[in-house]
Protein backbone atom coordinates (compact mmCIF):
# COMPACT_ATOMS: atom_id res chain seq x y z
CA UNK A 1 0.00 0.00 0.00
CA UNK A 2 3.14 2.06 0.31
CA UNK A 3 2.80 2.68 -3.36
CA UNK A 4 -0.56 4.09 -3.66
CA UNK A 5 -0.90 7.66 -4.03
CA UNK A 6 -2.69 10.36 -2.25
CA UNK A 7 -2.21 13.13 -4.23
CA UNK A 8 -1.89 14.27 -7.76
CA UNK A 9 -3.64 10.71 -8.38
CA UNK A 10 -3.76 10.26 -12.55
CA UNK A 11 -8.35 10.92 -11.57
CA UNK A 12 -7.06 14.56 -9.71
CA UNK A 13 -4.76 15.23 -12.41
CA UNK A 14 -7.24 15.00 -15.03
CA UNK A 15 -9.52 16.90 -13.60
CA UNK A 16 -7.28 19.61 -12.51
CA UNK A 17 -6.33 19.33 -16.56
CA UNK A 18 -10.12 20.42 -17.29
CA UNK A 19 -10.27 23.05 -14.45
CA UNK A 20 -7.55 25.13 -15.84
CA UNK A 21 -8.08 24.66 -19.12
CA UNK A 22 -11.78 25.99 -18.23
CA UNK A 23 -9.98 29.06 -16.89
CA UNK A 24 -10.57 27.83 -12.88
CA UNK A 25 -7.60 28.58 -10.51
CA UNK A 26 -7.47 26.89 -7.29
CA UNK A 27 -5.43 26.00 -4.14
CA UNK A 28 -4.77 22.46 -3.51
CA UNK A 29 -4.76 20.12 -0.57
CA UNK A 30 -5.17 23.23 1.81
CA UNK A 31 -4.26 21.89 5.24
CA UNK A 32 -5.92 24.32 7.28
CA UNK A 33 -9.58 22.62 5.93
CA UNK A 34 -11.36 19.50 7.37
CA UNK A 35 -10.18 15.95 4.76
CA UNK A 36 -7.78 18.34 2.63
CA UNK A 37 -9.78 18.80 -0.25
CA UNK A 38 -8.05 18.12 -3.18
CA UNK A 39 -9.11 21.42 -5.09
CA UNK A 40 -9.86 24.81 -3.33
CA UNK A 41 -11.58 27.74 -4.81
CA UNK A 42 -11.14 30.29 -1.90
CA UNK A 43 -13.67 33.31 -3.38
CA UNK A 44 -16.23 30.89 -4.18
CA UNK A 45 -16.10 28.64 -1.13
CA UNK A 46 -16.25 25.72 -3.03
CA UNK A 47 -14.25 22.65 -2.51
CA UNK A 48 -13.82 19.50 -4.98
CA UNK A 49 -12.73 15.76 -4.04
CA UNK A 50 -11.91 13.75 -6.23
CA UNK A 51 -11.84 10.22 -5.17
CA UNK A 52 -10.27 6.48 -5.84
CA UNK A 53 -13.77 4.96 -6.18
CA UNK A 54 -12.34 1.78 -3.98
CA UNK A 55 -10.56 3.62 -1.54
CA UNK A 56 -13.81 5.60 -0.77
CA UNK A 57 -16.07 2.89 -1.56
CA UNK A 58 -18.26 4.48 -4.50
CA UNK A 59 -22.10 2.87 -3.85
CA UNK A 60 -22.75 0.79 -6.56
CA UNK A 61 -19.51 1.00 -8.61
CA UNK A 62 -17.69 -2.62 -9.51
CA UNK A 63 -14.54 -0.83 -8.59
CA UNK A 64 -15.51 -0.58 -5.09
CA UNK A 65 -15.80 -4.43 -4.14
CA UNK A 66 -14.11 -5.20 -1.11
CA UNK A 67 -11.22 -7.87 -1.28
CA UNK A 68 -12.90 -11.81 0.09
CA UNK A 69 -8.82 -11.80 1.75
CA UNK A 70 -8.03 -10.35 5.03
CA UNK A 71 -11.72 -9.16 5.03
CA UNK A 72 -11.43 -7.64 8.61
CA UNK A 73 -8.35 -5.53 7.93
CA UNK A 74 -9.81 -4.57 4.86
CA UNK A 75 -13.31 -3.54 6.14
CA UNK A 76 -12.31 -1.73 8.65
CA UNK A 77 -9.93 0.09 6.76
CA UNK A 78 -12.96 1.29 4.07
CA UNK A 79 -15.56 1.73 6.81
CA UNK A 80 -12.55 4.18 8.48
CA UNK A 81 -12.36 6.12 5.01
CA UNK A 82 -16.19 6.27 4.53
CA UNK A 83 -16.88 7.98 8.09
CA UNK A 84 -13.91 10.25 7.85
CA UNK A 85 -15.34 11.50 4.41
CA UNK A 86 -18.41 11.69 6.15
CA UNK A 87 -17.29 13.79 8.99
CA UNK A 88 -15.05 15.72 7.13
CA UNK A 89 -17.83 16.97 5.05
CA UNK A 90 -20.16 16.98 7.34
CA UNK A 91 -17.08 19.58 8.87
CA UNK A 92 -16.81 21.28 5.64
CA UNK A 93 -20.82 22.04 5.41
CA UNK A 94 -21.59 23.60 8.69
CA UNK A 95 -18.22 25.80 8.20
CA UNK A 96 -20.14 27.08 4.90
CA UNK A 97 -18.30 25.01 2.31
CA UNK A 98 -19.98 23.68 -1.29
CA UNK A 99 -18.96 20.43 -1.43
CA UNK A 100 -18.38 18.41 -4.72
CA UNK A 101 -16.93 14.65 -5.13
CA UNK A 102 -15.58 13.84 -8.66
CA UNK A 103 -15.16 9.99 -8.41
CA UNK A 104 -12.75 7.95 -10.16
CA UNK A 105 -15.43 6.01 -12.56
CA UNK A 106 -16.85 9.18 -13.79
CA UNK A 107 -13.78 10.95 -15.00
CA UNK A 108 -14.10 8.90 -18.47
CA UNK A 109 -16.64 10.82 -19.14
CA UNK A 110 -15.18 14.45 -19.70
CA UNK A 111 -18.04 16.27 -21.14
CA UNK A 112 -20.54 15.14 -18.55
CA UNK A 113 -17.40 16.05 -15.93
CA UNK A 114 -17.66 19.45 -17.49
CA UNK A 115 -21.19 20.22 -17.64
CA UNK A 116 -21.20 19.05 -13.73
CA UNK A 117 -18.09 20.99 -12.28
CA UNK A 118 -19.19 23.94 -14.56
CA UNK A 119 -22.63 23.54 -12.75
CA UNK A 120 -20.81 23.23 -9.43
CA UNK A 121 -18.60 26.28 -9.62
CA UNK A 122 -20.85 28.86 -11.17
CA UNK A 123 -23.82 28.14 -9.01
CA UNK A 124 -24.14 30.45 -5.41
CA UNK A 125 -23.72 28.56 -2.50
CA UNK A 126 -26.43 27.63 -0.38
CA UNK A 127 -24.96 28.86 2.83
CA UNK A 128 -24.00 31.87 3.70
C-alpha cells in the first residue's frame, strides 16, 4: 500500500487538466480545511474531491468491491475512510463550504465532468 498515491492521483490530475483549461484557478490540498480537499476555490467557497472509487467505496460501482482476503483488515480500513469523508464533510458544510466529489469512474466521461463541475462552480452557495 506504500505505493498508492494520495495526491496528484492520474483521476485529480485530469480533472485539474479540465479546471484550468476551463480558466478555474485553485489552491490544492489546503491543510488548514477539514479531509484536505483536493481542489480549493477560496472566493467561491467551493471545494472539490476527487476520489479512488475503492478507496472511498463508490455505492454501486464494480470498482468498489471489497477484497474476500483479510476481510477484517480490509473492512475496517474502508468503513474508516467512509466515516472520515463523512465527517469531514459533514465539517466542511456547517463551516459554509460547497462540497463536490468527482469519483474515479466518472472521469471517463469528460463532457458530462464538465457540464457538472461547470454547474458546481458557477452556481451560489447555499450557505452563507
Amino acid at each position: 500500500m506504500r505505493l498508492v498515491k494520495s495526491h496528484d492521483t492520474g483521476a485529480e490530475m485530469q480533472v485539474r487538466r479540465l479546471l484550468h483549461s476551463l480558466g478555474y484557478r485553485y489552491r490544492l490540498h489546503k491543510k488548514d480545511l477539514p479531509g484536505r480537499p483536493d481542489l480549493v476555490f477560496l472566493s467561491r467557497r467551493k471545494v472539490i474531491f476527487v476520489h479512488g472509487c475503492f478507496w472511498h467505496q463508490h455505492n454501486g460501482c464494480p470498482k468498489a468491491k471489497r477484497p474476500k482476503t483479510n476481510t477484517r483488515f480490509w473492512n475496517d480500513k474502508l468503513n474508516r475512510n467512509i466515516d472520515r469523508d463523512r465527517e469531514n464533510q459533514k465539517d466542511l458544510g456547517e463551516a459554509g463550504w460547497d462540497i463536490f466529489v468527482a469519483w474515479e469512474c466518472n472521469i471517463k466521461d469528460i463532457r458530462g465532468l464538465e457540464l457538472a463541475l461547470r454547474a458546481f462552480l458557477e452556481r451560489k452557495n447555499s450557505v452563507g
